[in-house]
Protein backbone atom coordinates (compact mmCIF):
# COMPACT_ATOMS: atom_id res chain seq x y z
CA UNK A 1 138.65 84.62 116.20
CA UNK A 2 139.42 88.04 117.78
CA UNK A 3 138.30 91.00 117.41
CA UNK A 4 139.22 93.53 114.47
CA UNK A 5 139.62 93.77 110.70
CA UNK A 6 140.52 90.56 108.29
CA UNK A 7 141.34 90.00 104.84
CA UNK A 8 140.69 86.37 102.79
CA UNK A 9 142.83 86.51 99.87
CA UNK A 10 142.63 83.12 97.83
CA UNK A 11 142.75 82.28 94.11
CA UNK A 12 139.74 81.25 91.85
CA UNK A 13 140.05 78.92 88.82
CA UNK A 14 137.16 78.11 87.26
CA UNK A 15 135.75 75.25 84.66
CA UNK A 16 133.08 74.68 82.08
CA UNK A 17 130.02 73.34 84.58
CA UNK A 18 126.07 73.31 83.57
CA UNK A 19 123.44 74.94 86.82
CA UNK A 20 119.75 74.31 86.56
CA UNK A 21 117.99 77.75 88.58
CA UNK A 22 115.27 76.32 90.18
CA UNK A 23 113.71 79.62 91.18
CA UNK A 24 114.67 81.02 87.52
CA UNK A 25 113.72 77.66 85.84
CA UNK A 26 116.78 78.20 83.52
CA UNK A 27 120.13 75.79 82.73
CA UNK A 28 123.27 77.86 83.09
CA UNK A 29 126.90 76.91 81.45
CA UNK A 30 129.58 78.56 82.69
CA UNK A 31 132.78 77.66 80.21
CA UNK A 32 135.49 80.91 81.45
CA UNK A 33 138.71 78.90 81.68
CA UNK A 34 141.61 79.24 84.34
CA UNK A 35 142.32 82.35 85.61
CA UNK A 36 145.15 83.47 87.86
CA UNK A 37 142.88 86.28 89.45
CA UNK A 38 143.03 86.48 93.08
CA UNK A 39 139.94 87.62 95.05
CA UNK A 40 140.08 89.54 98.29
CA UNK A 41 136.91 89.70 101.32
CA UNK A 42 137.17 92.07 104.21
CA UNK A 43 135.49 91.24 106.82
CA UNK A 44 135.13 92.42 110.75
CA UNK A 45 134.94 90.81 113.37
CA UNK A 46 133.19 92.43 116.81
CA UNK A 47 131.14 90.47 120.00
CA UNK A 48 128.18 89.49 118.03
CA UNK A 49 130.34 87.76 115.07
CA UNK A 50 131.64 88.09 111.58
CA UNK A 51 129.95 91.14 109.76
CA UNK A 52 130.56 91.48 106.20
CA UNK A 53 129.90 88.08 105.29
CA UNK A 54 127.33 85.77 104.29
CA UNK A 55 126.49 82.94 106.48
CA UNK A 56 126.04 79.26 105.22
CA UNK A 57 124.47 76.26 106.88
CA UNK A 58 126.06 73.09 105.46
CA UNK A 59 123.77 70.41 105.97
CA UNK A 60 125.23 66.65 105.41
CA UNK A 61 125.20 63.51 107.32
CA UNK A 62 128.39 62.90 105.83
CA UNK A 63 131.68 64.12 107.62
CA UNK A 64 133.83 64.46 105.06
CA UNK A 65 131.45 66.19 102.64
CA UNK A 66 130.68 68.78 105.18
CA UNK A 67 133.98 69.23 105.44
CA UNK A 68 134.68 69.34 101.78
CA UNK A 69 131.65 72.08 101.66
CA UNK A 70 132.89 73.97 104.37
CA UNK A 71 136.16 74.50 102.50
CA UNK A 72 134.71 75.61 99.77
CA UNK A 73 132.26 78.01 101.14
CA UNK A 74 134.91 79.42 103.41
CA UNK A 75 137.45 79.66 100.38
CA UNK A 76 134.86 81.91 98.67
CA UNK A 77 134.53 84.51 101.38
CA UNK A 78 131.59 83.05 103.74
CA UNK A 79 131.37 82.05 107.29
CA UNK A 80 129.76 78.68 107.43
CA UNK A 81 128.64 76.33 110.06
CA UNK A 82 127.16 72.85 109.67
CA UNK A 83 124.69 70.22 111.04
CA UNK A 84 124.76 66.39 110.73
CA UNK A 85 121.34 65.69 110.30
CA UNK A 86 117.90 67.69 109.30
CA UNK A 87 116.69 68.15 112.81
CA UNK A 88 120.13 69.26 113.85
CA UNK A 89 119.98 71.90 110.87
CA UNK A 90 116.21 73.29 112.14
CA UNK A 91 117.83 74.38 115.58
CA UNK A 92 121.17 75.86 114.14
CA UNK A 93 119.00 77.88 111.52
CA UNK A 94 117.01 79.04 114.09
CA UNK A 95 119.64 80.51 116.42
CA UNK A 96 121.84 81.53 113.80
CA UNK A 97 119.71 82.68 110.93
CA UNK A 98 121.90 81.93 107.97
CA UNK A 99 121.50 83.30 104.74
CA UNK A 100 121.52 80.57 102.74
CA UNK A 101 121.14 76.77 103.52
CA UNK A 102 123.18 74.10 101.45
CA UNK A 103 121.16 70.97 102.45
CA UNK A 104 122.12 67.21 101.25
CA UNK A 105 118.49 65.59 100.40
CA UNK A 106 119.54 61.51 100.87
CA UNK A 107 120.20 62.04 105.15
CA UNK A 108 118.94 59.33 107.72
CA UNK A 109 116.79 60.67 110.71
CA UNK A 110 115.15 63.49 108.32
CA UNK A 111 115.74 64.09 104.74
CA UNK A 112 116.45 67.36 102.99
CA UNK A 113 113.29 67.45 101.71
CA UNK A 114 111.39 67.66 104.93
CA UNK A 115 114.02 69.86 106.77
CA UNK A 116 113.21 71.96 103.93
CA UNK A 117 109.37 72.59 103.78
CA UNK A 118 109.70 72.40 107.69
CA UNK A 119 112.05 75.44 107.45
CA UNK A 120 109.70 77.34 105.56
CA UNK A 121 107.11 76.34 107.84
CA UNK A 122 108.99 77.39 110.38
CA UNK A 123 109.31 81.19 108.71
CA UNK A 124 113.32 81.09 107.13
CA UNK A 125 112.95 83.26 104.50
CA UNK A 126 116.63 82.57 103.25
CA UNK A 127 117.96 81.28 100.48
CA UNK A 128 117.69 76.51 100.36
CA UNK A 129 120.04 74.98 98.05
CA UNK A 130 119.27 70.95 97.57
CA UNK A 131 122.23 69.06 97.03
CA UNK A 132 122.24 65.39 95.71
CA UNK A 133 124.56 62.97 94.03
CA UNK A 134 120.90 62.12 92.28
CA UNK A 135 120.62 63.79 88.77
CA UNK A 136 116.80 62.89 88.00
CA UNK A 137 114.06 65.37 86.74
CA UNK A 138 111.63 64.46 90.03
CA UNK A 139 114.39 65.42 92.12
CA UNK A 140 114.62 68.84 90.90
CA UNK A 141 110.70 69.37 91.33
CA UNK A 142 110.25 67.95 94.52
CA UNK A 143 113.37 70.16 95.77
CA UNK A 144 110.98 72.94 93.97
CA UNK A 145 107.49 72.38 95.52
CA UNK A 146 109.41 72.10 99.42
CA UNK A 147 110.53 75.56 98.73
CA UNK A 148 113.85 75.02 97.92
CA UNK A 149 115.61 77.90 95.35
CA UNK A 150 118.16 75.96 93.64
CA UNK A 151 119.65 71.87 93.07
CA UNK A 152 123.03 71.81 92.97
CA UNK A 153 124.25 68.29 91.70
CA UNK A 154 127.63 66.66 93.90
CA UNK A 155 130.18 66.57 93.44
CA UNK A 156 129.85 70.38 94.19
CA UNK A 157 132.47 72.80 92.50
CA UNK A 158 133.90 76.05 93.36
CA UNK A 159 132.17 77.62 90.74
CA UNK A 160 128.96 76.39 90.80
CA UNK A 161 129.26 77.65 94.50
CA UNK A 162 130.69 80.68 93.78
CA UNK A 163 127.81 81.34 91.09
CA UNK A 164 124.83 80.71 93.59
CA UNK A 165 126.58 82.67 96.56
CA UNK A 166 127.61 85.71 94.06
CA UNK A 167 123.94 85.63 93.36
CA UNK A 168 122.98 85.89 96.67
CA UNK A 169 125.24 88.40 97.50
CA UNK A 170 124.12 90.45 95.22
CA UNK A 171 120.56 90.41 95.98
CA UNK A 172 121.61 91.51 99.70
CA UNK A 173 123.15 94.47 98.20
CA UNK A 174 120.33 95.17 95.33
């Protein structure tokens, strides 16, 4: 991408979903409906990257769900990058510093729980979201006692996403 001033312009439709808060302890249900609202992100672009914009990490062994993911998070107004594996995740989080962390917990080599704590360990301060085709109790506290602030269950939607990165957008700007 060159340098200058962008615009994303791209619809949002959203659905009735229910969002455990791990850091909030709290079940959310979002019921809104379709809507035919269009959002809009500006963004700049100079030598050190894309300013204006939250950066996600999407951590997933598998290809097409990091693509999936990607989509998504680059649909709602983010600039995203990924890793294939936990280790992979500890050195692109270190040299990129993202600020927030969407990590798949079932992943050969290292699972999300242990790139987790080891990311705290390791001093990210940002925000972890576990993600997990597993919808058990135990998951959701483990994910809690690594340090992770939020379980989102797959498949993930758009506005489940767009809840937890409004969120965190917002406590940037608070």
């Amino acid at each position: 991408m060159e340098r200058g001033n962008y615009s994303i312009f791209y619809p949002l439709h959203c659905i009735k979903i229910l969002v455990y808060s791990i850091t909030e302890d709290l079940y959310y249900t979002l019921d809104t409906g379709l809507t035919a609202e269009v959002k809009t992100t500006h963004f700049q672009v100079n030598s050190t990257g894309v300013h204006g914009m939250l950066g996600v990490l999407v951590v997933d062994d598998d290809a097409d769900m990091r693509l999936l993911i990607r989509r998504l998070v680059t649909m709602l107004g983010c600039q995203s990058f990924e890793a294939r594996n936990g280790i992979e995740a500890e050195t692109i989080a270190a040299n990129t510093t993202p600020d927030a962390i969407l990590l798949d917990i079932m992943m050969p080599v290292q699972d999300g729980y242990e790139t987790c704590a080891k990311l705290r360990a390791q001093g990210y301060t940002g925000t972890v979201i576990m993600v997990s085709a597993l919808q058990e109790q135990t998951q959701i506290e483990r994910a809690r006692e690594v340090g992770a602030n939020a379980y989102i269950q797959k498949p993930i939607t758009r506005e489940v996403l767009r809840m937890h990165l409004d969120r965190l957008k917002s406590q940037q700007t608070a």
